[in-house]
Protein backbone atom coordinates (compact mmCIF):
# COMPACT_ATOMS: atom_id res chain seq x y z
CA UNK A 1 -23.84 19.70 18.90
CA UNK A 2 -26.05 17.15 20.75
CA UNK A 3 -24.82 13.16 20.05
CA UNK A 4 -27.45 12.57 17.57
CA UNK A 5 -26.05 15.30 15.48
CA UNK A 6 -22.81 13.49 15.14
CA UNK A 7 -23.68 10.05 14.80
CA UNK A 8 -21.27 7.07 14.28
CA UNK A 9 -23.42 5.49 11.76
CA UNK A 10 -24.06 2.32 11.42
CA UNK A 11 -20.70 0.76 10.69
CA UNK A 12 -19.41 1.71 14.36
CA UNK A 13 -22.85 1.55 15.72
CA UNK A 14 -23.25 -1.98 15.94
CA UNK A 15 -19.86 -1.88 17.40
CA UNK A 16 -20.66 1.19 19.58
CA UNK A 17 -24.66 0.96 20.71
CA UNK A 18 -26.08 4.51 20.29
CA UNK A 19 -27.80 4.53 23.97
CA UNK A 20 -23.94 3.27 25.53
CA UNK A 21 -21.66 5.97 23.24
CA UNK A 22 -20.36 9.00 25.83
CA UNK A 23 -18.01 10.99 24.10
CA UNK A 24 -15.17 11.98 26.69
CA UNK A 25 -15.62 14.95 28.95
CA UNK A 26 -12.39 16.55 28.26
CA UNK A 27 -9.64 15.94 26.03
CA UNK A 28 -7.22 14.68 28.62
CA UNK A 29 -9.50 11.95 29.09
CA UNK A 30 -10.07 10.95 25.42
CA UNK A 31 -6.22 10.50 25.50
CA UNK A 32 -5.79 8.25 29.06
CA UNK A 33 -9.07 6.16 27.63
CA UNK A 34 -9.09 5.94 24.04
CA UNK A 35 -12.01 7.42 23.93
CA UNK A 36 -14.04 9.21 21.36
CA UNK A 37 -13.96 12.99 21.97
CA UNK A 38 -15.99 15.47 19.95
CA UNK A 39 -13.65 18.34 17.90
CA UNK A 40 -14.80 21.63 16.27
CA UNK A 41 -13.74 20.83 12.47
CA UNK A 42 -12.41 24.39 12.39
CA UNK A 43 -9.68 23.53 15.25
CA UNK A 44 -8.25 20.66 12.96
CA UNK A 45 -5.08 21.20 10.99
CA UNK A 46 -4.39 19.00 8.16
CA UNK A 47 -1.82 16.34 8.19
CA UNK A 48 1.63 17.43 6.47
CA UNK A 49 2.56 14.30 6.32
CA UNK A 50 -0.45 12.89 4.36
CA UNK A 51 0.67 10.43 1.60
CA UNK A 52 -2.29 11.04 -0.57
CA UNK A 53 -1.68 13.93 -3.04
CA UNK A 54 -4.45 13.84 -4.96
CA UNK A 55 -8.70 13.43 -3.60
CA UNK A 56 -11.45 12.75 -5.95
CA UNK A 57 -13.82 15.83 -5.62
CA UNK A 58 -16.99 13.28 -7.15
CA UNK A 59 -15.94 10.79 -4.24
CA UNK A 60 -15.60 13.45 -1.40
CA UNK A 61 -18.96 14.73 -2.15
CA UNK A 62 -20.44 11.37 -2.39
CA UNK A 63 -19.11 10.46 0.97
CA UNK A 64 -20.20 13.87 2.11
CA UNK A 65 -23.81 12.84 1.28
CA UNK A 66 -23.41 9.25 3.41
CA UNK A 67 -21.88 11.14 6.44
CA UNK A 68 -25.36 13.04 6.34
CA UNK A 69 -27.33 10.25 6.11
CA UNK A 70 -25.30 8.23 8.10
CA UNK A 71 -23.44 10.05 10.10
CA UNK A 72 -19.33 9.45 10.65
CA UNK A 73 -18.94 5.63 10.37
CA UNK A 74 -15.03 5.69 11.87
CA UNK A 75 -13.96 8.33 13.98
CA UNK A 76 -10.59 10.67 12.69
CA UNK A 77 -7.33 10.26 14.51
CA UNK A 78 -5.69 13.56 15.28
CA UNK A 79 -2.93 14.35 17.81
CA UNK A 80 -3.21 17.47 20.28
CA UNK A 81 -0.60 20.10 19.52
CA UNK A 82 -1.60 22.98 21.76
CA UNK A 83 -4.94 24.13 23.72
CA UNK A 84 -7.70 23.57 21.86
CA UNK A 85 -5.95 23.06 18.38
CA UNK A 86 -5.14 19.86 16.97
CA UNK A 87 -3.43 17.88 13.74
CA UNK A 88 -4.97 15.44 11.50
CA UNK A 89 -3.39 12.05 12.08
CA UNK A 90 -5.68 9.79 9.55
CA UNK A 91 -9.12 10.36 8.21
CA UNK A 92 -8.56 13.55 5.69
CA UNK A 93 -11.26 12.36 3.51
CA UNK A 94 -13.69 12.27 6.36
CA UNK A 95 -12.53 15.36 7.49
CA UNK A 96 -13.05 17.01 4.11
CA UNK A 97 -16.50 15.38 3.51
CA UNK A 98 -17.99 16.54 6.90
CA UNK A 99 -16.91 19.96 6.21
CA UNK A 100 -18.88 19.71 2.98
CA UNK A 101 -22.08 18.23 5.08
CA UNK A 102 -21.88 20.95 7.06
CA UNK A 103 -20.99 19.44 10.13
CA UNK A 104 -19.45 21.87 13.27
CA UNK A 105 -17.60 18.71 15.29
CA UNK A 106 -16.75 15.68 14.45
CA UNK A 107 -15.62 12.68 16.44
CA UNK A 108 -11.99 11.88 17.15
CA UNK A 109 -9.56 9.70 18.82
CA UNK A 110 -6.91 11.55 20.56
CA UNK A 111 -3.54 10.85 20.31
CA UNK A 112 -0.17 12.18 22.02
CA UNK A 113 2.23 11.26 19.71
CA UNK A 114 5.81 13.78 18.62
CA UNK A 115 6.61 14.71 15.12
CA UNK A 116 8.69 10.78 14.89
CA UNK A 117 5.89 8.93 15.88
CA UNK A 118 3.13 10.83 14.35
CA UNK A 119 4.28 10.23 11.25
CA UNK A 120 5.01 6.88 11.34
CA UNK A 121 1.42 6.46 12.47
CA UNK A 122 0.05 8.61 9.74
CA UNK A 123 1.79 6.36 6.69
CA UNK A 124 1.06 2.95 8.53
CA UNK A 125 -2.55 3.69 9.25
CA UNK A 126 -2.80 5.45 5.48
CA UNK A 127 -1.46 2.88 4.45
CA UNK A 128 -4.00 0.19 5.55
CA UNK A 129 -6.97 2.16 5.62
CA UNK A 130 -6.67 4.78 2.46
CA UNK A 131 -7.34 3.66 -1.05
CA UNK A 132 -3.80 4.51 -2.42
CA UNK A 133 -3.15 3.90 -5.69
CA UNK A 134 0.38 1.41 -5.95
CA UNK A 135 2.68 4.56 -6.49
CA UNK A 136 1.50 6.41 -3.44
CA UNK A 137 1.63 2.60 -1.52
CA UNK A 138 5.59 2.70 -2.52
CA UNK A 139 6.36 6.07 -1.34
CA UNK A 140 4.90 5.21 1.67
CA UNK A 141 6.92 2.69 2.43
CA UNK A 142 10.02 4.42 1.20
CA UNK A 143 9.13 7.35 3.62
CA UNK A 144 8.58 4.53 6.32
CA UNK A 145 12.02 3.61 5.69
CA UNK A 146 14.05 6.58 5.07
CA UNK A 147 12.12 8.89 7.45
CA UNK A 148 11.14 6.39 10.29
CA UNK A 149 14.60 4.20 9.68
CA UNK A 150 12.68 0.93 9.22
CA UNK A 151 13.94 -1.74 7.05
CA UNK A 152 12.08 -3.56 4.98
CA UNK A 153 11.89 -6.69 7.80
CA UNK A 154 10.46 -3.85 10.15
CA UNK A 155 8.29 -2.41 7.55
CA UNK A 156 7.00 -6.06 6.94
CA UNK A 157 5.86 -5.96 10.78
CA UNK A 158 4.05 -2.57 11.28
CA UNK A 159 2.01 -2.80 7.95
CA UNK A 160 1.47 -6.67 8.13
CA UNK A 161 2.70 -6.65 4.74
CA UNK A 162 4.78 -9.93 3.37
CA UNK A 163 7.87 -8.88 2.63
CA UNK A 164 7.59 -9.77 -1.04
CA UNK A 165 4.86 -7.50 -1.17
CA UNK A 166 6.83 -4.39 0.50
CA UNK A 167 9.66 -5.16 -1.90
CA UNK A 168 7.64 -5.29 -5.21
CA UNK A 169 6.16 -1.95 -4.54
CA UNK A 170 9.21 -1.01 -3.64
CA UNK A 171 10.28 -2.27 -6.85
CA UNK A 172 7.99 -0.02 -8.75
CA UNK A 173 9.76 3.36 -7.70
CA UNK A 174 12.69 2.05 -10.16
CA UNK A 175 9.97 2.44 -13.21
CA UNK A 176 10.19 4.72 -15.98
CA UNK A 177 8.64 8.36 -15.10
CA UNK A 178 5.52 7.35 -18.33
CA UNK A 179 5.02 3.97 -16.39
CA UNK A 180 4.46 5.20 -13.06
CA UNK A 181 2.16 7.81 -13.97
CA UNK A 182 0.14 5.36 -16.04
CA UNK A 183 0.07 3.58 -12.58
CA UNK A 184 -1.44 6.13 -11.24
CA UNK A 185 -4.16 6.44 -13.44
CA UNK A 186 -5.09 3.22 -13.69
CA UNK A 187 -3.88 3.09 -17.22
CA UNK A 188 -2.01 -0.30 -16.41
CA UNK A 189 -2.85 -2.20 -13.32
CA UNK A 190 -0.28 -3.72 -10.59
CA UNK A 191 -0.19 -7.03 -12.07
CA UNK A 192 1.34 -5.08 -15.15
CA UNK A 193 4.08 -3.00 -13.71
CA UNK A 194 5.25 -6.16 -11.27
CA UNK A 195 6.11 -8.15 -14.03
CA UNK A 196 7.59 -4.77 -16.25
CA UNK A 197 10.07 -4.08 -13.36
CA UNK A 198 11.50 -7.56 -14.19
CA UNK A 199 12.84 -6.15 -16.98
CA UNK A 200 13.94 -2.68 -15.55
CA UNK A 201 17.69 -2.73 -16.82
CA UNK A 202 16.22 -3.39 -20.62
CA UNK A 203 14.43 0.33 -21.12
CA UNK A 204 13.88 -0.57 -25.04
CA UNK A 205 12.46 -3.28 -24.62
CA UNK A 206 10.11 -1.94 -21.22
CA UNK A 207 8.76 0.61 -22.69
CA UNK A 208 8.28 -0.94 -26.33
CA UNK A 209 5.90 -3.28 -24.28
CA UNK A 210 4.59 -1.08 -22.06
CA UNK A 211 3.06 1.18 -24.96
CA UNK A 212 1.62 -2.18 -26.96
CA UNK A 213 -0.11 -3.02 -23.32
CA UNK A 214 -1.86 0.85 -23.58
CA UNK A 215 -2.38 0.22 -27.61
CA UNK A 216 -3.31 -3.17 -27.74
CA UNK A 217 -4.81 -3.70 -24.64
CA UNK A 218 -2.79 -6.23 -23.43
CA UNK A 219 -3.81 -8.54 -20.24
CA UNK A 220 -1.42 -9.38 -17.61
CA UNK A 221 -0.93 -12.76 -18.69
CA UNK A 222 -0.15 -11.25 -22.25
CA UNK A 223 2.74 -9.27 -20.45
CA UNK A 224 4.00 -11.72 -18.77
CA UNK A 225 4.20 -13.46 -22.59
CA UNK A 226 5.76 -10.92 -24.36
CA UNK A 227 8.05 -10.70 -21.53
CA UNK A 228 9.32 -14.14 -21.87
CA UNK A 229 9.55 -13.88 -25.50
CA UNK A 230 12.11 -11.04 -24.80
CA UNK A 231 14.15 -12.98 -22.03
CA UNK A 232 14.28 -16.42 -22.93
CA UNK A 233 16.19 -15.53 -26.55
CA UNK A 234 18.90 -13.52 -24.03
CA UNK A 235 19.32 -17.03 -21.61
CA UNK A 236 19.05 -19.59 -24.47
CA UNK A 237 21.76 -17.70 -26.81
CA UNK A 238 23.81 -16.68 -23.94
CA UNK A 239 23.76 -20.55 -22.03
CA UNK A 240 24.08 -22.82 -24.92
CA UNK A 241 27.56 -23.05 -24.65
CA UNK A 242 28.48 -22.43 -20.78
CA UNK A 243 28.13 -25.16 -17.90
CA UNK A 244 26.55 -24.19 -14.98
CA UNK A 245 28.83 -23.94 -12.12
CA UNK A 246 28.74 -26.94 -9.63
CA UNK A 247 27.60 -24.78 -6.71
CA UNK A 248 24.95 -23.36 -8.49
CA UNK A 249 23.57 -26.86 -9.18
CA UNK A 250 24.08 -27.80 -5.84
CA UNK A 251 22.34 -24.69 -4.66
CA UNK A 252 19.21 -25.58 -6.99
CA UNK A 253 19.28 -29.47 -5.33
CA UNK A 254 19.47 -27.92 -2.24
CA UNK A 255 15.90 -25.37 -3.09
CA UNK A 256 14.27 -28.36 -4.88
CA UNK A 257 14.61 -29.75 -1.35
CA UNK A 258 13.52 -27.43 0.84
CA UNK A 259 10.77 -26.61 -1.29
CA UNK A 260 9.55 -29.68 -1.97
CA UNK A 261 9.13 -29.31 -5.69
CA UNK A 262 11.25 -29.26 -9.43
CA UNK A 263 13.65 -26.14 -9.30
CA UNK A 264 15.55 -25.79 -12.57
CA UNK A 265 18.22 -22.90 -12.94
CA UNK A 266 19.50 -21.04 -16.42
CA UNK A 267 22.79 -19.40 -16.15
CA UNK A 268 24.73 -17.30 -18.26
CA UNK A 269 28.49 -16.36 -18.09
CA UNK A 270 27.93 -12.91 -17.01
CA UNK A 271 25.71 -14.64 -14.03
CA UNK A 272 22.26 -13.51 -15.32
CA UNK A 273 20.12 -16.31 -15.47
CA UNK A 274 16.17 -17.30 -14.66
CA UNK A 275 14.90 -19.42 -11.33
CA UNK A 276 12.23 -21.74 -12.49
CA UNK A 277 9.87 -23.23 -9.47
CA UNK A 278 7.43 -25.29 -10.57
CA UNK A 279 3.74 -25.51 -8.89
CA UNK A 280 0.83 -27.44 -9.22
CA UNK A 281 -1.93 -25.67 -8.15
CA UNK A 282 -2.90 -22.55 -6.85
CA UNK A 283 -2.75 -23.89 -3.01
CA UNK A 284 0.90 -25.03 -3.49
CA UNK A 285 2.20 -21.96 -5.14
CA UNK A 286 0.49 -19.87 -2.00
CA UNK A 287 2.68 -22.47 0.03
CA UNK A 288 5.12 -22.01 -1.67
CA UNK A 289 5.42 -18.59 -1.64
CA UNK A 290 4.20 -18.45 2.43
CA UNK A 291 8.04 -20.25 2.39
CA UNK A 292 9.67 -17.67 0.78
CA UNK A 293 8.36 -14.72 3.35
């Protein structure tokens, strides 16, 4: 197939001038330069370590329409695993939509990577380039950890993730079987399972407001109200006759000074209690929570 045939399109294009792209002569070469080489689709083997379960057939098609158009806008990453037979690193999608245009090669960047690092490449670069839906996102990073042995300081580093961020998906693993998989559908959005895994130890309550958000409709900030109105009974009933330990206060002076703002604290006996930091606009909450990374 002649280099017009497999265009880059015009995403890579302007990065890549038409007249100045030269796929690699050989293989060996793609992986000493970086380079672009040009694979038969048919010598591809699909990733086993692909995150994404699930691809939407109207989507694929769609995006098999663009590639012909278009041509491929970001080349596949596979790895070389023996002659002229390779594994799918990242791009499935593309792979699968240039299949359905038709196309007999398609162009690649060649890795040499073992079974380790191949998958730790395959979640990372899923991970910032694949629309995952927030469940997939979390057992990602689970896999990064348990599989690659990456904490979640590590994690924070390869994905350039805060790691508040990896920890609340993280978080959402710990969700009721219903919840996740109305995560997954889009049924509730992130915002809505963040602040239900707040109250993950008080299943009555999580999923009696997790089915008014699907019946009513509720918005995040509605949640996050009902929520409260669940909690704040609890701390009120449980604090009204118990006096904060002294370290505890000094530990909320101590907060209120490094963060340069009111920090109140609610303690009950059994050591349950609520951090309250206040903010007063949306500027000093984001540097406020930059501090807490």
């Amino acid at each position: 197939m002649s280099k017009k045939d497999i265009r880059l399109g015009k995403g890579l294009g302007a990065l890549i001038p038409e007249s100045t792209y030269t796929p690699a002569k050989t293989i060996e070469e793609a992986i000493k330069t970086g380079n672009i080489a040009e694979i038969d689709v048919n010598d591809i083997d699909t990733n086993p370590f692909q995150p994404r379960s699930q691809f939407d057939e109207q989507a694929l098609i769609e995006l098999s329409e663009s590639i012909k158009q278009l041509g491929i806008i970001q080349p596949i990453t596979v790895r070389k695993i023996k002659d002229n037979k390779f594994q799918l690193i990242s791009g499935e999608r593309r792979l699968r939509a240039s299949k359905m245009a038709g196309l007999e090669k398609i162009p690649a960047f060649v890795r040499d990577a073992n079974d380790q690092e191949m998958l730790e490449m395959a979640l990372v670069e899923n991970i910032q380039r694949e629309n995952l839906n927030p469940i997939e996102i979390a057992i990602t990073y689970q896999r990064l950890m348990e599989e690659c042995n990456l904490t979640q300081d590590s994690l924070s580093e390869r994905t350039g993730k805060g790691r508040s961020t990896v920890a609340n998906y993280m978080r959402l693993l710990n969700l009721p079987p219903e919840i996740q998989a109305a995560l997954r559908a889009s049924k509730i959005s992130m915002g809505h399972a963040k602040i239900l895994a707040g109250i993950i130890e008080d299943k009555h309550n999580l999923l009696k407001i997790f089915y008014k958000i699907l019946s009513a409709g509720l918005s995040v900030k509605k949640t996050q109200e009902e929520v409260e109105a669940v909690i704040t009974p609890k701390i009120s009933s449980s604090t009204s006759k118990f006096e904060v330990p002294e370290y505890i206060v000094d530990i909320k002076n101590d907060f209120s000074k490094k963060l340069d703002t009111k920090v109140d604290i609610k303690m009950a006996k059994n050591g349950k209690g609520k951090l309250i930091i206040d903010f007063e606009s949306e500027e000093n909450l984001q540097k406020l929570l930059n501090s807490l990374n």
